[in-house]
N, C-alpha and C. Protein backbone atom coordinates (compact mmCIF):
# COMPACT_ATOMS: atom_id res chain seq x y z
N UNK A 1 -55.82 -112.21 -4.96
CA UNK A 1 -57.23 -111.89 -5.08
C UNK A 1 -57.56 -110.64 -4.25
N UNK A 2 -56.86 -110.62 -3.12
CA UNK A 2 -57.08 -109.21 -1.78
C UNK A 2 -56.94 -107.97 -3.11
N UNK A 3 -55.89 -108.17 -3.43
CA UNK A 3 -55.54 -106.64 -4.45
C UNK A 3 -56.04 -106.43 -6.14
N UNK A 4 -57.27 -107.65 -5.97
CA UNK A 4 -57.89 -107.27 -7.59
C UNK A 4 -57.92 -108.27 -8.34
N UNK A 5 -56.75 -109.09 -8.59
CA UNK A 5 -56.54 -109.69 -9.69
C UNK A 5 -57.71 -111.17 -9.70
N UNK A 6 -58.20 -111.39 -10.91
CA UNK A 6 -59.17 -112.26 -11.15
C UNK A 6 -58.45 -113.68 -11.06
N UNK A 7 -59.31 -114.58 -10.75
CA UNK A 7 -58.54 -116.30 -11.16
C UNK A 7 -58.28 -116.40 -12.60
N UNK A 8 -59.14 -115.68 -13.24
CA UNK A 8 -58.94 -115.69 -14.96
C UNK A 8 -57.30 -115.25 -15.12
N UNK A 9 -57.04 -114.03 -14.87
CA UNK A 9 -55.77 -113.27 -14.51
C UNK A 9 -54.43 -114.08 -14.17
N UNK A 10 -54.68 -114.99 -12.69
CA UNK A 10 -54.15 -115.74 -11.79
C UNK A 10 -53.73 -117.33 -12.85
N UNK A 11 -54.82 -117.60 -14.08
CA UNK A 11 -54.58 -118.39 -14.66
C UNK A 11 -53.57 -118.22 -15.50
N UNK A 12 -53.82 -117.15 -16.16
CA UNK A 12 -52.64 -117.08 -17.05
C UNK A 12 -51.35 -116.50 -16.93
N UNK A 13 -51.09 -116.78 -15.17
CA UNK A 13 -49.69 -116.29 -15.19
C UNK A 13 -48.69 -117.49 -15.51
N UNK A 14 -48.90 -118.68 -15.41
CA UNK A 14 -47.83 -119.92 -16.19
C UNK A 14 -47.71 -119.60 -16.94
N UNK A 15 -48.26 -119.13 -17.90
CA UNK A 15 -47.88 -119.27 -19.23
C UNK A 15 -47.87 -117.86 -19.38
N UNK A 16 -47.54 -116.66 -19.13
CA UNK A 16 -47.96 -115.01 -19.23
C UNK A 16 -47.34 -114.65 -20.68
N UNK A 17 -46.43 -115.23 -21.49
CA UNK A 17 -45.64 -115.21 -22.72
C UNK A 17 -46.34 -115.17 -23.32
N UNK A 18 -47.32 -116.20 -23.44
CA UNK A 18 -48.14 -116.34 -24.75
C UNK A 18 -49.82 -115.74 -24.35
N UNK A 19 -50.12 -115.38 -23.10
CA UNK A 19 -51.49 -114.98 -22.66
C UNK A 19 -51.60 -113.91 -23.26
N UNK A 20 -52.68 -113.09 -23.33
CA UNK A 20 -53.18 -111.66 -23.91
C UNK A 20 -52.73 -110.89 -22.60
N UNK A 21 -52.20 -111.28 -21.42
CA UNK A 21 -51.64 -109.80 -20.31
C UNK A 21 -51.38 -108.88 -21.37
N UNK A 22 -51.26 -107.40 -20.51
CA UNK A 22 -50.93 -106.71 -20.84
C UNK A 22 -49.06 -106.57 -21.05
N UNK A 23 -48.76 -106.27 -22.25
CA UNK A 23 -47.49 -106.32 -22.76
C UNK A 23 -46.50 -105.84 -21.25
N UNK A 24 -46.75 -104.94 -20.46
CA UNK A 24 -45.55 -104.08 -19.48
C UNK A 24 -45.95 -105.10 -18.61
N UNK A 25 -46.71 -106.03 -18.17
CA UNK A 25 -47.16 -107.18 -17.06
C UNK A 25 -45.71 -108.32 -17.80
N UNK A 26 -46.35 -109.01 -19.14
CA UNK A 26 -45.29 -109.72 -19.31
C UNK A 26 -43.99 -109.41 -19.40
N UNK A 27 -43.36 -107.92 -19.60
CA UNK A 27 -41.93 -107.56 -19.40
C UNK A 27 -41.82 -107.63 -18.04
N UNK A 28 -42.93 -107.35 -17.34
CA UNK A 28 -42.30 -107.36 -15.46
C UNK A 28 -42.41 -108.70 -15.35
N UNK A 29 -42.68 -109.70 -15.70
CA UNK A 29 -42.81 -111.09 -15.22
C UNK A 29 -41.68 -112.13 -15.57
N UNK A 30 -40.76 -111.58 -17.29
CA UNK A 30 -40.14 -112.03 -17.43
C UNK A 30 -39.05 -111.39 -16.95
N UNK A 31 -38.71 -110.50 -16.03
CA UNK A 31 -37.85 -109.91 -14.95
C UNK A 31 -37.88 -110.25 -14.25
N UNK A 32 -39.07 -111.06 -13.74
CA UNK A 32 -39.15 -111.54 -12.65
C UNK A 32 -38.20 -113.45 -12.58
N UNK A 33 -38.63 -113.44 -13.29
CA UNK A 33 -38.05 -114.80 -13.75
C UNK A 33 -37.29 -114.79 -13.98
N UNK A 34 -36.34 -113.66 -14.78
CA UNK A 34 -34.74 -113.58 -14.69
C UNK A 34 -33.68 -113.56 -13.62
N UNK A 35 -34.51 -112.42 -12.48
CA UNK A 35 -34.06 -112.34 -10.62
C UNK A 35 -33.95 -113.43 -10.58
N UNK A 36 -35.10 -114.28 -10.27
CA UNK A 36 -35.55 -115.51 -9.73
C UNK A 36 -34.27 -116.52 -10.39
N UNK A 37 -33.25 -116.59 -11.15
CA UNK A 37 -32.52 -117.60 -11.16
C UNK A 37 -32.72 -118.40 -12.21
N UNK A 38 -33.60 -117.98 -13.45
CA UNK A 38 -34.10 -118.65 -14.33
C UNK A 38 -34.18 -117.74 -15.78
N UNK A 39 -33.22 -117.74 -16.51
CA UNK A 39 -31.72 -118.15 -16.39
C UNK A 39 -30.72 -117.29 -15.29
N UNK A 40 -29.75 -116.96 -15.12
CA UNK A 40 -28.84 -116.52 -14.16
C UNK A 40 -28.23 -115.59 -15.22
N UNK A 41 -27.77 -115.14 -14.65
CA UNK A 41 -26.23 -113.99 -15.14
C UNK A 41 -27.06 -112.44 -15.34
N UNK A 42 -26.07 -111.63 -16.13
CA UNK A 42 -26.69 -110.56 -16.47
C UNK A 42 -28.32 -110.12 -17.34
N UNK A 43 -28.90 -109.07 -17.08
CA UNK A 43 -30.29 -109.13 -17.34
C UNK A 43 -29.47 -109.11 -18.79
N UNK A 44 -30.00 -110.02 -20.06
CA UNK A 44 -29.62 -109.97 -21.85
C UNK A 44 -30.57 -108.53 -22.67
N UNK A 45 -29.96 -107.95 -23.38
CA UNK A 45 -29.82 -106.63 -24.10
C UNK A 45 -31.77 -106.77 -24.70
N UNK A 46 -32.21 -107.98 -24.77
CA UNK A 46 -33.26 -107.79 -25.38
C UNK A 46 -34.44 -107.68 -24.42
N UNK A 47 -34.32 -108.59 -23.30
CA UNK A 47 -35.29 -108.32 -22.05
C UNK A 47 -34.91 -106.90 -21.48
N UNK A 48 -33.74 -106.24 -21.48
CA UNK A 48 -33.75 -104.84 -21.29
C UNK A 48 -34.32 -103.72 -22.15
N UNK A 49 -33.97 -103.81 -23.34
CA UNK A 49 -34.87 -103.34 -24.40
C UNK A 49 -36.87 -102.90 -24.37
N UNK A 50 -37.00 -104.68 -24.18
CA UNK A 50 -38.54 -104.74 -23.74
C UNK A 50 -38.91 -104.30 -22.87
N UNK A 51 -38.26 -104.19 -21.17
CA UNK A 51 -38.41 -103.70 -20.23
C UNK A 51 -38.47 -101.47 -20.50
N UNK A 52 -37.58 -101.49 -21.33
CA UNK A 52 -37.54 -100.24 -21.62
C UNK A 52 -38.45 -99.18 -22.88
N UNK A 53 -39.34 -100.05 -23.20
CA UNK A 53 -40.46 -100.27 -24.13
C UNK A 53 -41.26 -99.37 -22.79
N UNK A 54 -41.90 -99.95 -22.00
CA UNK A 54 -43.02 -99.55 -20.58
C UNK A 54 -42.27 -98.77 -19.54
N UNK A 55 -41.21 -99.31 -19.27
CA UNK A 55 -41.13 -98.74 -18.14
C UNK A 55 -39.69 -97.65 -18.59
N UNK A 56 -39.61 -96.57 -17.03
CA UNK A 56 -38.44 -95.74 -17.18
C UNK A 56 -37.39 -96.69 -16.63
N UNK A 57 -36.06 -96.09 -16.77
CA UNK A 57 -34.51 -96.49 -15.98
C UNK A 57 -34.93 -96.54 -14.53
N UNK A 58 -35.50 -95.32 -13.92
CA UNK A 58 -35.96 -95.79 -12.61
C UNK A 58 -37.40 -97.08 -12.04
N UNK A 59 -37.91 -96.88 -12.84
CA UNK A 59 -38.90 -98.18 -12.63
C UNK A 59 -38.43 -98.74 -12.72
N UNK A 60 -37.71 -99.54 -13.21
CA UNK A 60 -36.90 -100.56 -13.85
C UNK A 60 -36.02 -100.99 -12.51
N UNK A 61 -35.13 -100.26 -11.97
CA UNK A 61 -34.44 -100.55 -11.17
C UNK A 61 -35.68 -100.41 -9.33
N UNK A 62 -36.39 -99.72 -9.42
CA UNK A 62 -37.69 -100.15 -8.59
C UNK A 62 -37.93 -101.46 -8.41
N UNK A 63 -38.39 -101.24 -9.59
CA UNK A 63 -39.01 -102.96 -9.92
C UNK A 63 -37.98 -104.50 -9.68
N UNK A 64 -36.56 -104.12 -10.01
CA UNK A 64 -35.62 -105.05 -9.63
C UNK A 64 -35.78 -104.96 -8.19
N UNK A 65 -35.53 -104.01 -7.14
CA UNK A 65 -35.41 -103.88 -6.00
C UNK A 65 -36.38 -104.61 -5.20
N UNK A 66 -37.98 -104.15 -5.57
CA UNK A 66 -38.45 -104.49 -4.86
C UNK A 66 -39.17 -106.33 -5.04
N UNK A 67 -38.62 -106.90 -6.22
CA UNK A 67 -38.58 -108.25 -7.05
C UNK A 67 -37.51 -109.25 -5.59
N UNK A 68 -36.18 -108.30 -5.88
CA UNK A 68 -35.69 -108.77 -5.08
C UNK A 68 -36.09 -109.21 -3.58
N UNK A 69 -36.41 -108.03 -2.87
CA UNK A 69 -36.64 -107.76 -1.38
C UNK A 69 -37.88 -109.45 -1.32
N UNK A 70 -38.89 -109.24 -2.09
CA UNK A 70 -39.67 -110.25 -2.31
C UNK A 70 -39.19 -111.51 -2.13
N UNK A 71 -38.17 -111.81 -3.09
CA UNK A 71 -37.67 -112.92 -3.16
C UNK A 71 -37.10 -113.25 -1.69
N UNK A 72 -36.14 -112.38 -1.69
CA UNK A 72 -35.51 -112.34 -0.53
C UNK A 72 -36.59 -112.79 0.97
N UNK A 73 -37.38 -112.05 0.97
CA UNK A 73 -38.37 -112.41 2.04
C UNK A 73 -39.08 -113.62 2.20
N UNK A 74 -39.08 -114.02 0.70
CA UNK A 74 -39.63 -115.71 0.82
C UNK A 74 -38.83 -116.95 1.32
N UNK A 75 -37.52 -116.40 0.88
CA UNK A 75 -36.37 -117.41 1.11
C UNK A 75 -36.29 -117.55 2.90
N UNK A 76 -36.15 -116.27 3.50
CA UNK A 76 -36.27 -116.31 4.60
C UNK A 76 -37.63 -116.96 5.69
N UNK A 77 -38.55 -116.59 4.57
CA UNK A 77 -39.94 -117.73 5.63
C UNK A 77 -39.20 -118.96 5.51
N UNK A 78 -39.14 -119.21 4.49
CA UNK A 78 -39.12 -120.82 4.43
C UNK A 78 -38.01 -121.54 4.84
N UNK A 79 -36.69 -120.48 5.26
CA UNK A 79 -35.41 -120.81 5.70
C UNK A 79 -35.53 -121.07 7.50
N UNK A 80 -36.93 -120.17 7.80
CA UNK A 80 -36.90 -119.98 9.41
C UNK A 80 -38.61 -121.04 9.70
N UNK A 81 -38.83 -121.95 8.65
CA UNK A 81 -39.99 -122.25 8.92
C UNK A 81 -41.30 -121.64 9.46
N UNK A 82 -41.23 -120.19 9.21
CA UNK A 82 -42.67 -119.28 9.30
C UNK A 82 -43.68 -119.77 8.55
N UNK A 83 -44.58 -119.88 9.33
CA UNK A 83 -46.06 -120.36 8.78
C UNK A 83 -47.20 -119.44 8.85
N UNK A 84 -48.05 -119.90 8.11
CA UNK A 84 -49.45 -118.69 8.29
C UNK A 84 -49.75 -118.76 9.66
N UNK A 85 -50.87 -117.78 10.49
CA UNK A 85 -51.78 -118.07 11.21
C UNK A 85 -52.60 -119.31 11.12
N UNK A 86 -53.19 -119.41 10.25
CA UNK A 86 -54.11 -120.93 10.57
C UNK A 86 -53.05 -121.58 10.11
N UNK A 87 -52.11 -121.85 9.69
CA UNK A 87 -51.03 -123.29 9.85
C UNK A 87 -51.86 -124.02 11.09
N UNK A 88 -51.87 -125.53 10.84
CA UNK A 88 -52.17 -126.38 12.03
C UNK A 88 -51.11 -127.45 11.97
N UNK A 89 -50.78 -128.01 12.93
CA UNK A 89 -49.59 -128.68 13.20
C UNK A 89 -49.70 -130.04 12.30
N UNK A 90 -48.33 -130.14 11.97
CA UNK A 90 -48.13 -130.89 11.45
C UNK A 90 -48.95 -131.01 9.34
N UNK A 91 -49.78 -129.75 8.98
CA UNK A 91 -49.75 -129.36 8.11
C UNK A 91 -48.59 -128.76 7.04
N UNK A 92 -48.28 -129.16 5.85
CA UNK A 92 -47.22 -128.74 5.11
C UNK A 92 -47.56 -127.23 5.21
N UNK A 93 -46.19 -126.31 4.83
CA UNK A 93 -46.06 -125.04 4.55
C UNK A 93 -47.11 -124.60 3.23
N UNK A 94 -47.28 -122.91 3.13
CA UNK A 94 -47.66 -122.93 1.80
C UNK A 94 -47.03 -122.87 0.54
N UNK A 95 -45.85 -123.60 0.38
CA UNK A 95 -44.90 -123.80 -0.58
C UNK A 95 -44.57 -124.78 -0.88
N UNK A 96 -44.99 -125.80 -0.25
CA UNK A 96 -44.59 -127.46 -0.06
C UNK A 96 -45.44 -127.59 -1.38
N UNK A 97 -45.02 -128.64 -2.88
CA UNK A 97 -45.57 -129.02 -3.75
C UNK A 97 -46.32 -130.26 -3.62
C-alpha cells in the first residue's frame, strides 16, 4: 500500500492469471512463482517467450536478480527469527499462517 498499489490490486494477486492485471505484471508474477520453487527446474521456452513479449534480455535477468535477492532476504528473516518493530512478545511472526 506505502508504494501505490490498491487492496483492489492486492486482491487480485492470488489469482493474477486470470485477473485483468496488466499483461507484463502477470509475466513478472509468473516468474516470480517459477524462482519461488513452484515448479522448479529451468525457466520453460513459453514463460520465456511471454516474459520476452514486455520486457528486454536485461530486464529480464534484473528482474530474476532482484526476485531472487527478495526471496533470499525473506528466507533469512525467518531463518534468524527477525521480527517487525511492533512485534510484541510472544506474538506469531508476519508469516506464520
Amino acid at each position: 500500500m506505502r508504494t501505490g498499489l490498491t487492496e483492489e490490486v492486492i486482491r487480485k494477486l492470488d489469482n493474477y492469471a486470470t485477473s485483468d492485471l496488466p499483461e507484463p505484471w502477470k509475466a513478472a508474477l509468473s516468474f516470480s512463482d517459477h524462482l519461488s520453487g513452484s515448479p522448479k527446474g529451468p525457466i520453460p521456452d513459453e514463460l520465456h517467450a511471454e516474459l520476452s513479449q514486455h520486457f528486454s534480455a536485461d530486464e529480464i535477468l534484473r528482474l530474476g536478480a532482484l526476485l531472487a535477492v527478495g526471496s533470499g532476504w525473506q528466507r533469512m528473516i525467518e531463518a534468524f527469527g527477525i521480527r517487525p518493530d511492533h512485534y510484541e512478545s510472544g506474538q506469531d511472526g508476519p508469516w506464520a499462517t
